[in-house]
Protein backbone atom coordinates (compact mmCIF):
# COMPACT_ATOMS: atom_id res chain seq x y z
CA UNK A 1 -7.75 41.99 53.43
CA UNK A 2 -4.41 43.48 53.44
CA UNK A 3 -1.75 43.63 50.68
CA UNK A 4 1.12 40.69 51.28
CA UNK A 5 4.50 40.04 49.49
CA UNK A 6 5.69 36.65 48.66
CA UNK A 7 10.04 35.83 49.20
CA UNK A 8 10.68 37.91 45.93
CA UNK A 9 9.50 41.02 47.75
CA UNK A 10 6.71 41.21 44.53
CA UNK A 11 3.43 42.67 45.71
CA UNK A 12 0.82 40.26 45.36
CA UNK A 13 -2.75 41.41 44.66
CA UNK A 14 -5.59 39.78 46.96
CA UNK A 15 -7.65 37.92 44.82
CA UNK A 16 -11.38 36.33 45.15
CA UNK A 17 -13.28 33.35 43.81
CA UNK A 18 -17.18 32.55 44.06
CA UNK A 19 -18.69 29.91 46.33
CA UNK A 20 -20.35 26.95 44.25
CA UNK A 21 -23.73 25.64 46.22
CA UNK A 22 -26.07 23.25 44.92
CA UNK A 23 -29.55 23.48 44.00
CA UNK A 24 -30.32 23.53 48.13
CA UNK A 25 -27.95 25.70 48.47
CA UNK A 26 -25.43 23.60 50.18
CA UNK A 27 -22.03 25.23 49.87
CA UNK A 28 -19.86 22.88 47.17
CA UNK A 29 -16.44 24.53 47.19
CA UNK A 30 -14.64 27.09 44.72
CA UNK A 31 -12.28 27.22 41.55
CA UNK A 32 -8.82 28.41 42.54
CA UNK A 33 -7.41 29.64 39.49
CA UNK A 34 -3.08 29.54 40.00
CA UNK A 35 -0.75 31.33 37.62
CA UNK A 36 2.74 30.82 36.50
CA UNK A 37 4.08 33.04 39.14
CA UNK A 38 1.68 31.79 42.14
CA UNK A 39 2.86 27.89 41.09
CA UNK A 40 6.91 28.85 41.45
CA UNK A 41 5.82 30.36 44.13
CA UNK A 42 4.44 27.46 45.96
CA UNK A 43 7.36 25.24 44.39
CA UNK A 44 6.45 24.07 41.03
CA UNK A 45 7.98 25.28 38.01
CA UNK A 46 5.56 24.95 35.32
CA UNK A 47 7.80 25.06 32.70
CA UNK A 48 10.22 22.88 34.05
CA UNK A 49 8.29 20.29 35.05
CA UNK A 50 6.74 16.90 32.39
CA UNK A 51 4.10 16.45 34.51
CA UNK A 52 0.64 17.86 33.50
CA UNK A 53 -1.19 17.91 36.55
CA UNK A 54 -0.60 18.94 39.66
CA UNK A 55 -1.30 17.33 43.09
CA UNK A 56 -2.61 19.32 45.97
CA UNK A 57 -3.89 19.37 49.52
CA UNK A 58 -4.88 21.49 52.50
CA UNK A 59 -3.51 20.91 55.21
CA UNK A 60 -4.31 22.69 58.80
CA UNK A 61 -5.32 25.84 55.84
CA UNK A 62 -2.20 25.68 54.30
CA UNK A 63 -2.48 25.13 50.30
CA UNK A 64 0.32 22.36 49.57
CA UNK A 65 1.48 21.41 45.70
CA UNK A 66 3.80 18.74 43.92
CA UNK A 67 3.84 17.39 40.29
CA UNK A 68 1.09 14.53 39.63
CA UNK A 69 2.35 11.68 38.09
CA UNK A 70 -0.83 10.37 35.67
């Protein structure tokens, strides 16, 4: 994997996360942690914002984010 930059021209470091499987083996998914900087980078500004969740979905492999309401 090659080194990226997001719109503020700030090098972003590639990152990993482990691949959960079950008992059998049977993949599960994996724990995307997302900092302060990757959330304002996808459009929420954590400390802006009252929600306390956030809502996601992948679409077509593209990672999308908006504030949860409860």
């Amino acid at each position: 994997m090659t080194d990226t930059t997001h719109s503020e021209d700030k090098s972003v470091t590639p990152r990993s996360a482990r691949l959960a499987r079950d008992a059998q083996g049977e993949p599960l998914g994996s724990a995307v942690f997302l900092d302060e900087d990757d959330l304002q980078a996808l459009g929420i500004d954590p400390r802006a914002t009252d929600a306390d969740r956030v809502a996601y979905a992948v679409e077509d492999g593209v990672l999308w984010l908006d504030e949860a309401d409860q």
